[in-house]
PDB file of N, CA and C in Angstrom:
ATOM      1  N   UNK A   1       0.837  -1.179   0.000  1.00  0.00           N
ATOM      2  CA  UNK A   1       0.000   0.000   0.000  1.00  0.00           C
ATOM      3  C   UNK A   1       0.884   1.245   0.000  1.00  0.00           C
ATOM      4  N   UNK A   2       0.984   1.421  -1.207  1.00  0.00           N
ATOM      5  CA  UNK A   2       1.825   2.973  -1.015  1.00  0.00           C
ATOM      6  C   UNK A   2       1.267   4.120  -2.196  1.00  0.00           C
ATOM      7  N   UNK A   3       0.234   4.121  -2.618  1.00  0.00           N
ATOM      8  CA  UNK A   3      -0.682   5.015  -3.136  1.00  0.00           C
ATOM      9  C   UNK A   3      -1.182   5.932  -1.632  1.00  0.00           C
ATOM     10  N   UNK A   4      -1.284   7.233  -2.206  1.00  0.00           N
ATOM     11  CA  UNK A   4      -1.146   8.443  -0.626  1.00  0.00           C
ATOM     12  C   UNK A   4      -3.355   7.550  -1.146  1.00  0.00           C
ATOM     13  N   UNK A   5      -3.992   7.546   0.334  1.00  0.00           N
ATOM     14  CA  UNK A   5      -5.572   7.607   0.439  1.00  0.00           C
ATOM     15  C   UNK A   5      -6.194   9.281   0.116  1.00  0.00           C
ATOM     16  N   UNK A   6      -7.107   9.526   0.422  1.00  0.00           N
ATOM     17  CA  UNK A   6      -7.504  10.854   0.004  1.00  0.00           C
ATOM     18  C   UNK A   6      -9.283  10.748   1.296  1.00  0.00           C
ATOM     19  N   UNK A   7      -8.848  12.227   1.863  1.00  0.00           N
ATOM     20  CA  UNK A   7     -10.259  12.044   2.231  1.00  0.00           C
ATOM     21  C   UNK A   7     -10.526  13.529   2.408  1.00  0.00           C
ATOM     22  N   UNK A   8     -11.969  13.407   2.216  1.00  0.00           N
ATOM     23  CA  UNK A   8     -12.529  15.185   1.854  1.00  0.00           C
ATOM     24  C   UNK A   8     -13.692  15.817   2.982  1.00  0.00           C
ATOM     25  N   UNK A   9     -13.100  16.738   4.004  1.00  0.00           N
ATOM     26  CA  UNK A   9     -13.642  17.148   5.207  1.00  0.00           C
ATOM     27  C   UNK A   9     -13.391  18.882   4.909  1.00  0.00           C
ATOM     28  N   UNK A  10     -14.151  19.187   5.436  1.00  0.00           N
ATOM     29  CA  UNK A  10     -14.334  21.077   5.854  1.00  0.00           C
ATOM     30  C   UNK A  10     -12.575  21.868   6.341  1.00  0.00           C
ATOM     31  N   UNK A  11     -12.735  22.725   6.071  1.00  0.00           N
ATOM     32  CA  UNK A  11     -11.075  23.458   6.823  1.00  0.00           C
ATOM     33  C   UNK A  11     -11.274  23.395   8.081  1.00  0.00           C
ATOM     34  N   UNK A  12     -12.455  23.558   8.800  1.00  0.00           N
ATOM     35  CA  UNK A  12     -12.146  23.978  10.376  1.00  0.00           C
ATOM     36  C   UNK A  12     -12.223  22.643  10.884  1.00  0.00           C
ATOM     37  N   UNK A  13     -12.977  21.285  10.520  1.00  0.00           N
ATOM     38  CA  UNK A  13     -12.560  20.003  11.149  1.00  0.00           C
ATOM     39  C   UNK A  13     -10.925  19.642  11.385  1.00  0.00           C
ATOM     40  N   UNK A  14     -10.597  20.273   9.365  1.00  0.00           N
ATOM     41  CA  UNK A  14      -9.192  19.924   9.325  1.00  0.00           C
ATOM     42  C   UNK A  14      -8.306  20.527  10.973  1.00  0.00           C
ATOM     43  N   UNK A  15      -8.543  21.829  10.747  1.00  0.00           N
ATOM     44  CA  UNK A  15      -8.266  22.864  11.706  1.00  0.00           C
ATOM     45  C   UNK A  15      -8.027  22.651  13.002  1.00  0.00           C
ATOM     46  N   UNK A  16      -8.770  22.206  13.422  1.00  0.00           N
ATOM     47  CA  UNK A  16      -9.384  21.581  14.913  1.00  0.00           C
ATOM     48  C   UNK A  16      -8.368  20.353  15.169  1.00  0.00           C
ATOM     49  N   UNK A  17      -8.450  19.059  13.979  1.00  0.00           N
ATOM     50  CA  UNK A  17      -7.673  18.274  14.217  1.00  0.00           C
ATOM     51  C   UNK A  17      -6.331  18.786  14.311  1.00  0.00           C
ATOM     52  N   UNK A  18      -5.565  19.387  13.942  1.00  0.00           N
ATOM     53  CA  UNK A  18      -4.132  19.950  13.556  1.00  0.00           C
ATOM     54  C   UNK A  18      -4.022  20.734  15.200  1.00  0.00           C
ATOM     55  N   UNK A  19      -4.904  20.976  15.784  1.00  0.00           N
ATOM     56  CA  UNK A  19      -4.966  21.245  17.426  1.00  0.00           C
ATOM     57  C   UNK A  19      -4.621  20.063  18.191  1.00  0.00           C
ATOM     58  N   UNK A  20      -5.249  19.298  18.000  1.00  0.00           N
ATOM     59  CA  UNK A  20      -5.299  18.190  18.904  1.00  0.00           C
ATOM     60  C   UNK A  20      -4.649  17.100  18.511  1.00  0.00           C
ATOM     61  N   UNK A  21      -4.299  16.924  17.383  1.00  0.00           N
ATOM     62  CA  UNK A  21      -2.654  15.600  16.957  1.00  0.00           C
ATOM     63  C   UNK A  21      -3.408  14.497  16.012  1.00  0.00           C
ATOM     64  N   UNK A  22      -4.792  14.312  15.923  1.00  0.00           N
ATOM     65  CA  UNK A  22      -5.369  13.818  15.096  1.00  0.00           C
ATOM     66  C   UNK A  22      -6.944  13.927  14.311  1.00  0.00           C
ATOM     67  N   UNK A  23      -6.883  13.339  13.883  1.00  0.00           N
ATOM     68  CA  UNK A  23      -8.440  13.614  12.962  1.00  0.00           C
ATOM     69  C   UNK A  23      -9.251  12.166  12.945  1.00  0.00           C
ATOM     70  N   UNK A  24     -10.415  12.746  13.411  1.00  0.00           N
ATOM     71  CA  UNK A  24     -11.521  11.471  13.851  1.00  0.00           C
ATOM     72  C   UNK A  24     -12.138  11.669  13.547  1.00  0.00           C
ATOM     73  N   UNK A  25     -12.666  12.240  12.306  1.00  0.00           N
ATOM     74  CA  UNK A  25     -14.234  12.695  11.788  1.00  0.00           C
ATOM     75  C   UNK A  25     -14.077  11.627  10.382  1.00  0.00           C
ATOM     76  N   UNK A  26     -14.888  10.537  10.480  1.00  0.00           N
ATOM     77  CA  UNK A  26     -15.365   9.240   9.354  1.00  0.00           C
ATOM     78  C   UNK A  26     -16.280   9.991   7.989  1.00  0.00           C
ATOM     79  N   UNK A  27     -17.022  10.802   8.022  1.00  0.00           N
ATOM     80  CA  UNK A  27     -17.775  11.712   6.654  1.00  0.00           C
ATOM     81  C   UNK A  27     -18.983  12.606   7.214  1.00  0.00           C
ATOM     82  N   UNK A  28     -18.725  12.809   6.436  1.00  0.00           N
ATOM     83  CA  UNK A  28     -19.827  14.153   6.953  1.00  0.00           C
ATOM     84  C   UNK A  28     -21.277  13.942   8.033  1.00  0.00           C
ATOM     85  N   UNK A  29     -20.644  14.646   8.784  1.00  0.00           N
ATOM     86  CA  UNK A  29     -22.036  14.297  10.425  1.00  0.00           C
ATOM     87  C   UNK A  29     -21.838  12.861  10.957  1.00  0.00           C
ATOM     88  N   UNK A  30     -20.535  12.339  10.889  1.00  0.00           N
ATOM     89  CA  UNK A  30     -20.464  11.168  11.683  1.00  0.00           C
ATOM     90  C   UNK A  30     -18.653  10.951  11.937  1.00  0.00           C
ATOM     91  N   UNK A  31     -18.456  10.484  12.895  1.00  0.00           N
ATOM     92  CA  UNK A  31     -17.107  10.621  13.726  1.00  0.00           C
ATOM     93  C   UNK A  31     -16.867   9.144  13.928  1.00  0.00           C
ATOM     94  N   UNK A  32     -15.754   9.004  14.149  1.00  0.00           N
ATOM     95  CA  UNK A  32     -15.014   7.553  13.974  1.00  0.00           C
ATOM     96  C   UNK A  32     -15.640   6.773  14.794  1.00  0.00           C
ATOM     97  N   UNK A  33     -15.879   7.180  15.930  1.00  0.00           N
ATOM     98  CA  UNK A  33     -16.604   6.750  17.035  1.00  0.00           C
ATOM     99  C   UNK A  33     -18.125   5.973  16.876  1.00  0.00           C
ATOM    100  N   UNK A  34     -18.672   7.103  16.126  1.00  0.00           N
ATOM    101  CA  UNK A  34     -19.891   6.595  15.342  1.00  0.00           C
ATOM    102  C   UNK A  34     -19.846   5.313  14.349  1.00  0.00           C
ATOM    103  N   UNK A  35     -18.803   5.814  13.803  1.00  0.00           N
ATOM    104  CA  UNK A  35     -19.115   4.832  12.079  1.00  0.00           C
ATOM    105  C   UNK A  35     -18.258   3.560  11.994  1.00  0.00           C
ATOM    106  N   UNK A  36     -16.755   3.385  12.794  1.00  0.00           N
ATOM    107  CA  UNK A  36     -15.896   2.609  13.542  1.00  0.00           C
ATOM    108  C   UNK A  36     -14.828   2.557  12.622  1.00  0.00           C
ATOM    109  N   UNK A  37     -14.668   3.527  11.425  1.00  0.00           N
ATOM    110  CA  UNK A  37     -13.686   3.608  10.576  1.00  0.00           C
ATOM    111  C   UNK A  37     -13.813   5.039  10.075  1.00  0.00           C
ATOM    112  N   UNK A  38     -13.047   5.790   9.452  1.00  0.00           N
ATOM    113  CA  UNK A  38     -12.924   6.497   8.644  1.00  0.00           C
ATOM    114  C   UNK A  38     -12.651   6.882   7.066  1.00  0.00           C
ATOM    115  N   UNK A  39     -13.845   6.877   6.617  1.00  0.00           N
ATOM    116  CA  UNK A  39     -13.791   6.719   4.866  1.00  0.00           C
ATOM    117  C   UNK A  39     -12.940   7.619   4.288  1.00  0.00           C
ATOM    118  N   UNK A  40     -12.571   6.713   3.036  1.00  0.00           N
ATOM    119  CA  UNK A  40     -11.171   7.593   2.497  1.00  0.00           C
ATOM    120  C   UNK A  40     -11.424   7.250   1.087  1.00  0.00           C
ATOM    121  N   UNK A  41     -11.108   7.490  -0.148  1.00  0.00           N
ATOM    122  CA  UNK A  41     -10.989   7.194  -0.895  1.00  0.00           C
ATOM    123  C   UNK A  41      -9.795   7.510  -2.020  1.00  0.00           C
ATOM    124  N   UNK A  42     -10.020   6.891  -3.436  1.00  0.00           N
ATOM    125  CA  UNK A  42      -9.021   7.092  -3.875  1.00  0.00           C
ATOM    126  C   UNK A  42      -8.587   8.363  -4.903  1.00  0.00           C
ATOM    127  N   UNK A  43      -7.907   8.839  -5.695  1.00  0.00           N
ATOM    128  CA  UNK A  43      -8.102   9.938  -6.266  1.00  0.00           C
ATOM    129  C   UNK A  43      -9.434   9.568  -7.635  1.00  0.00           C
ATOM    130  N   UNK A  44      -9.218   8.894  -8.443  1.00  0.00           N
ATOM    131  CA  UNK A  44     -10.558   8.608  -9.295  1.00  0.00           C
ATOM    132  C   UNK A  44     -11.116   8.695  -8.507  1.00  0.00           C
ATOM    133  N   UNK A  45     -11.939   8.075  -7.357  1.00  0.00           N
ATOM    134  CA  UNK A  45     -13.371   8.023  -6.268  1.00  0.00           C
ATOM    135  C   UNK A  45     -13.634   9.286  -5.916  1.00  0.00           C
ATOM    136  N   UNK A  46     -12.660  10.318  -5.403  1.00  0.00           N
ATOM    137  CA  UNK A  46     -12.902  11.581  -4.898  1.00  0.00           C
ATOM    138  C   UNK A  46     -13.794  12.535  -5.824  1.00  0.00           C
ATOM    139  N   UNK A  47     -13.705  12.596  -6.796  1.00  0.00           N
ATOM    140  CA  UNK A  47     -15.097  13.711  -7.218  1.00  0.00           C
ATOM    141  C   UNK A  47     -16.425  12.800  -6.812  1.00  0.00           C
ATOM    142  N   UNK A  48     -16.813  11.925  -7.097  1.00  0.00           N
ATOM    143  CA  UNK A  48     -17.849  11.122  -6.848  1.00  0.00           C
ATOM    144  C   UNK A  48     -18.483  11.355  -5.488  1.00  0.00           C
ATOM    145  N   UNK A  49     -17.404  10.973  -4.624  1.00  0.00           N
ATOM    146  CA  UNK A  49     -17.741  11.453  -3.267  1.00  0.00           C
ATOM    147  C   UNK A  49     -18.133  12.753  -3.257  1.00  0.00           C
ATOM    148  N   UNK A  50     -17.524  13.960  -3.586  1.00  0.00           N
ATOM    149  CA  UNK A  50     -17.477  14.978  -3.556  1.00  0.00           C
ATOM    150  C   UNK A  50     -19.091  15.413  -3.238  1.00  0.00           C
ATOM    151  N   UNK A  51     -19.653  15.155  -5.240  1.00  0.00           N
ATOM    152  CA  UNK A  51     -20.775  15.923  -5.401  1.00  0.00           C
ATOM    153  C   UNK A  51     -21.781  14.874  -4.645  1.00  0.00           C
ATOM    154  N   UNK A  52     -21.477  13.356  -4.274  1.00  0.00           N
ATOM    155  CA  UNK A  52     -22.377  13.009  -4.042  1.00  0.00           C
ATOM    156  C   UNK A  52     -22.770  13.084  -2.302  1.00  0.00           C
ATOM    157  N   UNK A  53     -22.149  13.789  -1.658  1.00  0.00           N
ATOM    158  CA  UNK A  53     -21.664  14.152   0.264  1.00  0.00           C
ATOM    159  C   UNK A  53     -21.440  15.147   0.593  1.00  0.00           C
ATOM    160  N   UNK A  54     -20.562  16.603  -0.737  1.00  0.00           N
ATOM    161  CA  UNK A  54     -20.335  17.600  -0.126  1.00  0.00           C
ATOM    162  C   UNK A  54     -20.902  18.746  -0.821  1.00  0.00           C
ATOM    163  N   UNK A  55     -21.684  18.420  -2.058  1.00  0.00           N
ATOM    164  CA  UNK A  55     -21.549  19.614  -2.871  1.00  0.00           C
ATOM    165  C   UNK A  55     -22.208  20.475  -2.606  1.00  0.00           C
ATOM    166  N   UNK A  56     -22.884  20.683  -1.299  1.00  0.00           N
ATOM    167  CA  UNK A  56     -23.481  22.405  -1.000  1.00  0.00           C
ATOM    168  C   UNK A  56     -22.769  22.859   0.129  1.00  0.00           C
ATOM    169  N   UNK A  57     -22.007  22.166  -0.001  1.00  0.00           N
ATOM    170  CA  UNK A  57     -20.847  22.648   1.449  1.00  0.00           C
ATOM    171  C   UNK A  57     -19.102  23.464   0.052  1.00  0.00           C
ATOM    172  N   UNK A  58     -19.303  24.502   1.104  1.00  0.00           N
ATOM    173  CA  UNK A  58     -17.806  25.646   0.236  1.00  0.00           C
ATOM    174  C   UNK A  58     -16.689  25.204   1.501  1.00  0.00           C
ATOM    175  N   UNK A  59     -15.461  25.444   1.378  1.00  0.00           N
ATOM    176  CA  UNK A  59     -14.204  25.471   1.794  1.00  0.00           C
ATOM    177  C   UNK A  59     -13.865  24.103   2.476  1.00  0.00           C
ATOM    178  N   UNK A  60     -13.934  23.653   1.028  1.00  0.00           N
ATOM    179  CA  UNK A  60     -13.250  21.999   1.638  1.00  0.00           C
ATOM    180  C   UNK A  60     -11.846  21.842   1.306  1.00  0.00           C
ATOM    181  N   UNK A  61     -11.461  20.681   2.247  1.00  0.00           N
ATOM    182  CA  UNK A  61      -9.917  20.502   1.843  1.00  0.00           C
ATOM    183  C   UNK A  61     -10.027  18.728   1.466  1.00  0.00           C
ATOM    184  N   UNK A  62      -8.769  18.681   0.554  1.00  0.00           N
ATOM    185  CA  UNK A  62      -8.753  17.054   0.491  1.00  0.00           C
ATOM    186  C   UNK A  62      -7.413  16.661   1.272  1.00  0.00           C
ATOM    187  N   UNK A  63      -7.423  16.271   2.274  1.00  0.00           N
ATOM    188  CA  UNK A  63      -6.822  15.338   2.938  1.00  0.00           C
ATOM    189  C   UNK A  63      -5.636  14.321   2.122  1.00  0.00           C
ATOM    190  N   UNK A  64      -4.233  14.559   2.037  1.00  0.00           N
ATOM    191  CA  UNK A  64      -3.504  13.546   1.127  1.00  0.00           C
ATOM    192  C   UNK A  64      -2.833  12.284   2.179  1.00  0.00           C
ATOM    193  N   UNK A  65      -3.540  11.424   2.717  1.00  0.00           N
ATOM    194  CA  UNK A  65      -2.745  10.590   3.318  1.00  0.00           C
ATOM    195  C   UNK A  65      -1.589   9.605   3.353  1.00  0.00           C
ATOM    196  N   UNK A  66      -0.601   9.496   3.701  1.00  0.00           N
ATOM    197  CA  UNK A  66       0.336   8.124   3.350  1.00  0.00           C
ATOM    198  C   UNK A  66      -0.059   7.151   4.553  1.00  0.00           C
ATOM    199  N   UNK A  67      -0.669   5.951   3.836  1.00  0.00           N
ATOM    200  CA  UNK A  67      -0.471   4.722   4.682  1.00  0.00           C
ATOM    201  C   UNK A  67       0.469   4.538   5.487  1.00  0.00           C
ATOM    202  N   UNK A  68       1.704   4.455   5.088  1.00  0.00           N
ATOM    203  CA  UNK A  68       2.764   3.873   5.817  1.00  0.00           C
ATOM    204  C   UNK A  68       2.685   4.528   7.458  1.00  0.00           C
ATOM    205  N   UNK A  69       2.427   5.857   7.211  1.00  0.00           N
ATOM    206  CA  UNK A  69       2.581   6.657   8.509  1.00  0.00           C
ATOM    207  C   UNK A  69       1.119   6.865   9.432  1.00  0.00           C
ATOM    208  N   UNK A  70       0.159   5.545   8.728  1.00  0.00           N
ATOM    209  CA  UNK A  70      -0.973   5.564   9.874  1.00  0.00           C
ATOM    210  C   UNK A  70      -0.291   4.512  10.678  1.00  0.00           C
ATOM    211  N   UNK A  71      -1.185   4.980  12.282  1.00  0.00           N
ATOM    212  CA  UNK A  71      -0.751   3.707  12.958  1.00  0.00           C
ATOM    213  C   UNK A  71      -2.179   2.359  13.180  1.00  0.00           C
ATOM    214  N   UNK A  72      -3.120   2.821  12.444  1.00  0.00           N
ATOM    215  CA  UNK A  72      -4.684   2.005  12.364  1.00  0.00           C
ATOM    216  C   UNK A  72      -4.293   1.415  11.278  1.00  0.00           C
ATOM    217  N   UNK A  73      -4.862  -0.038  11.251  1.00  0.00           N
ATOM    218  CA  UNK A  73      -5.272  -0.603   9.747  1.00  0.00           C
ATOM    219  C   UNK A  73      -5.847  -0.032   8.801  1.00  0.00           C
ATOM    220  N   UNK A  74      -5.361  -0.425   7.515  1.00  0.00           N
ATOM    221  CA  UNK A  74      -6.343   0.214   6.339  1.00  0.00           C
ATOM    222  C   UNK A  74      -7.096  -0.842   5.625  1.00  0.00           C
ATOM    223  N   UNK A  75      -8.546  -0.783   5.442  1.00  0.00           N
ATOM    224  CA  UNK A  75      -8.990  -2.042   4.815  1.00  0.00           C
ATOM    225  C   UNK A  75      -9.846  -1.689   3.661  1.00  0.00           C
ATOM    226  N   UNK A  76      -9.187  -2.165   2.710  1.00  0.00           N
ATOM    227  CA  UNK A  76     -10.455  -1.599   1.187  1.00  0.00           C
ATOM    228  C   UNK A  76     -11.640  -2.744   1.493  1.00  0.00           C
ATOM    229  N   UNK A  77     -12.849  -1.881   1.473  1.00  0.00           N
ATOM    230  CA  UNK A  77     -13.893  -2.543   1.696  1.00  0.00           C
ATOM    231  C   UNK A  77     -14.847  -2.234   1.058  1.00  0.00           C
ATOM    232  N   UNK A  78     -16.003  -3.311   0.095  1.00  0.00           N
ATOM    233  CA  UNK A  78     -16.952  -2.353  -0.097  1.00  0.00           C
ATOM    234  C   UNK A  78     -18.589  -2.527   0.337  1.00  0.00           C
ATOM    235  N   UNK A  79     -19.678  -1.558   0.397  1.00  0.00           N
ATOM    236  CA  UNK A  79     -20.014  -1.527   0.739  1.00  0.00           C
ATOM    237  C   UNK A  79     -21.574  -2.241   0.826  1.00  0.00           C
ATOM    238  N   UNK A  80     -21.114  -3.234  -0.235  1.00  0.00           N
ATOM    239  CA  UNK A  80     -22.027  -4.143  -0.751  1.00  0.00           C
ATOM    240  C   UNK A  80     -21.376  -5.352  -1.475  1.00  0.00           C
ATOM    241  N   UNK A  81     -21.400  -6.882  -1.335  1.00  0.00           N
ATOM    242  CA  UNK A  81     -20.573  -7.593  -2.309  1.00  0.00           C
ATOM    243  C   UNK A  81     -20.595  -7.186  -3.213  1.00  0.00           C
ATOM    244  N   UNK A  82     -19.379  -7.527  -3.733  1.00  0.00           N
ATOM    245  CA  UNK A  82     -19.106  -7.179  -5.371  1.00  0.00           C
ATOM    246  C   UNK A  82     -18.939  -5.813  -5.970  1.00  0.00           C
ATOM    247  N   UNK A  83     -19.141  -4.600  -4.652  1.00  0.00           N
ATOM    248  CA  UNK A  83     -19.433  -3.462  -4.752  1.00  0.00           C
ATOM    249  C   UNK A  83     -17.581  -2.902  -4.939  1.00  0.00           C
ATOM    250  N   UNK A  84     -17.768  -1.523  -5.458  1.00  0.00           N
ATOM    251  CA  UNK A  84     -16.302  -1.052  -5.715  1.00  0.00           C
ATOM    252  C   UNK A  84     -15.927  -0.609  -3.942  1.00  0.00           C
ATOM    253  N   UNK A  85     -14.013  -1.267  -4.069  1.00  0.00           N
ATOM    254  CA  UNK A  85     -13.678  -0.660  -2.785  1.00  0.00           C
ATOM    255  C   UNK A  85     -13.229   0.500  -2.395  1.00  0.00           C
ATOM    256  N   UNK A  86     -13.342   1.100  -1.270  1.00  0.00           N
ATOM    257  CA  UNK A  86     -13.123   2.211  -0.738  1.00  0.00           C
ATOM    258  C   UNK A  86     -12.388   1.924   0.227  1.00  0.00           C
ATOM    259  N   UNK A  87     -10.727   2.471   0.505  1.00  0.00           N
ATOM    260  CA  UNK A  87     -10.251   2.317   1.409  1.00  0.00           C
ATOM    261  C   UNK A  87     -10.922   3.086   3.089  1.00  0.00           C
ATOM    262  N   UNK A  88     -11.199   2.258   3.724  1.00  0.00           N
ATOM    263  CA  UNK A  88     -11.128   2.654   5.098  1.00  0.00           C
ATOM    264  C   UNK A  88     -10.479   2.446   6.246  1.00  0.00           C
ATOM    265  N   UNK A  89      -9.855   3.828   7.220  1.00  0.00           N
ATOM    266  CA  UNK A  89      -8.772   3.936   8.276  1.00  0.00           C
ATOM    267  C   UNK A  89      -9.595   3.199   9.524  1.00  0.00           C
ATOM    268  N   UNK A  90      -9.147   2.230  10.210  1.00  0.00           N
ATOM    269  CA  UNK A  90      -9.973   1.939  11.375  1.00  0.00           C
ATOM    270  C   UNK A  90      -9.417   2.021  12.620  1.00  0.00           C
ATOM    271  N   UNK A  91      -9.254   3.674  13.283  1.00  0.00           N
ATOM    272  CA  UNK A  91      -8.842   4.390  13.780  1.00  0.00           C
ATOM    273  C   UNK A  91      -8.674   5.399  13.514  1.00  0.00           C
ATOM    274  N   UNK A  92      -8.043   6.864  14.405  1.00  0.00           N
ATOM    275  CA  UNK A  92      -7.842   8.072  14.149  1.00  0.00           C
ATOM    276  C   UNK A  92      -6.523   7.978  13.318  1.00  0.00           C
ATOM    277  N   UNK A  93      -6.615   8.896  12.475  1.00  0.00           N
ATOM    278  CA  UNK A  93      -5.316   9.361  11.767  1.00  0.00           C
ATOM    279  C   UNK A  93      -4.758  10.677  12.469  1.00  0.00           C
ATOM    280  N   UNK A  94      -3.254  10.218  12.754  1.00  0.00           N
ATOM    281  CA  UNK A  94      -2.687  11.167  13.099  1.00  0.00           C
ATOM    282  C   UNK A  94      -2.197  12.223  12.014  1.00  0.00           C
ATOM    283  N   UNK A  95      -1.937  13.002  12.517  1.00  0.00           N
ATOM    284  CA  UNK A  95      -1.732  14.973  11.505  1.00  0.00           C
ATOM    285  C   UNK A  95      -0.495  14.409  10.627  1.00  0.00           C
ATOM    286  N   UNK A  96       0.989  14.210  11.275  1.00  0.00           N
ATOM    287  CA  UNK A  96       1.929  13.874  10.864  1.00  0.00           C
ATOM    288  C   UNK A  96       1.367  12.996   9.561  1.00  0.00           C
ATOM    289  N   UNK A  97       0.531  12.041   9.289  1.00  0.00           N
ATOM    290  CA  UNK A  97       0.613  11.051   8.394  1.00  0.00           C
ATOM    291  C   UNK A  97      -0.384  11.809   7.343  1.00  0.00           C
ATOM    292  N   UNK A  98      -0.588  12.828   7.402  1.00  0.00           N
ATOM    293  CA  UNK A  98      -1.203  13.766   6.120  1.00  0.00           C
ATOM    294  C   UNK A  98      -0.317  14.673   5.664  1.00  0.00           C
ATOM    295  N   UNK A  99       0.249  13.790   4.319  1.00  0.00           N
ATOM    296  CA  UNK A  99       1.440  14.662   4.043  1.00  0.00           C
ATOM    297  C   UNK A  99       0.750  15.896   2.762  1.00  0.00           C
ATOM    298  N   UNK A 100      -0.285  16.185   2.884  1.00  0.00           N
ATOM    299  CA  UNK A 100      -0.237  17.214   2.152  1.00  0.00           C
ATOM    300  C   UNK A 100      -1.813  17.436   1.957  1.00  0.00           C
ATOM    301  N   UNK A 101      -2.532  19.029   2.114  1.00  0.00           N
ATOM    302  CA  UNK A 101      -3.739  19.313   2.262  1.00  0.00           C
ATOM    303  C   UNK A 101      -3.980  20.097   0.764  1.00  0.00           C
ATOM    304  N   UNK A 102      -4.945  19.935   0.019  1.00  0.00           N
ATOM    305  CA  UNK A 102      -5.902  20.595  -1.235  1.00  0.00           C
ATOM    306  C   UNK A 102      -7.077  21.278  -1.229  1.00  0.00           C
ATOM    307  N   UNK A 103      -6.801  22.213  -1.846  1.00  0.00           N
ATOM    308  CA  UNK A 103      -8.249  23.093  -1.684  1.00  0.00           C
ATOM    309  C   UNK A 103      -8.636  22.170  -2.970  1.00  0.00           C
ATOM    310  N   UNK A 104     -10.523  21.854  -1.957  1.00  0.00           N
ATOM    311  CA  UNK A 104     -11.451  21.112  -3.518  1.00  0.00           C
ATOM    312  C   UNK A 104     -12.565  22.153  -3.888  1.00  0.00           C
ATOM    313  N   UNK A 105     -12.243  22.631  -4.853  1.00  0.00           N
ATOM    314  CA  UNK A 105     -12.666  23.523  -5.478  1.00  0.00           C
ATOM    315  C   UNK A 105     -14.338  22.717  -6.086  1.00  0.00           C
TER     316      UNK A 105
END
């Protein structure tokens, strides 16, 4: 696994996490806690997600993750047999292992 994951949250979640050493928010209105992983996807998957979760929401960032530097499992899973996978973090991702943030326009 060495493709960076990608995941697409608001600036001030980002924000907030970069306070506190990690990021626990799984997709929009639900937290790791809630959902027991955190959805991520890949760069093809990310517009999809986009319009289909964020598109009346302005000042998003995309999240560039490297695997190597989570300390949670990553498990492509999908969400129906036979269904396309979506990598998911099962645990918080720490700040350090987001090597690089995108404005999604």
């Amino acid at each position: 696994m060495t493709d960076p994951i990608l995941h697409i949250t608001q600036r001030s979640q980002w924000d907030a996490a970069r306070a506190e050493g990690t990021y626990e928010i799984s997709t929009r209105g639900r937290t790791l806690q809630q959902e027991g992983f955190i959805h991520c996807s890949t760069r093809t998957q990310l517009p999809r997600i986009a319009a289909a979760f964020f598109a009346d929401l302005t000042d998003l960032v995309v999240l560039v993750i490297d695997p190597a530097r989570l300390t949670a499992p990553v498990r492509y899973e999908a969400a129906e047999p036979g269904g396309e996978e979506f990598p998911h973090v099962y645990g918080p991702i720490p700040v350090d292992a987001v090597v690089g943030v995108e404005p999604w326009k």
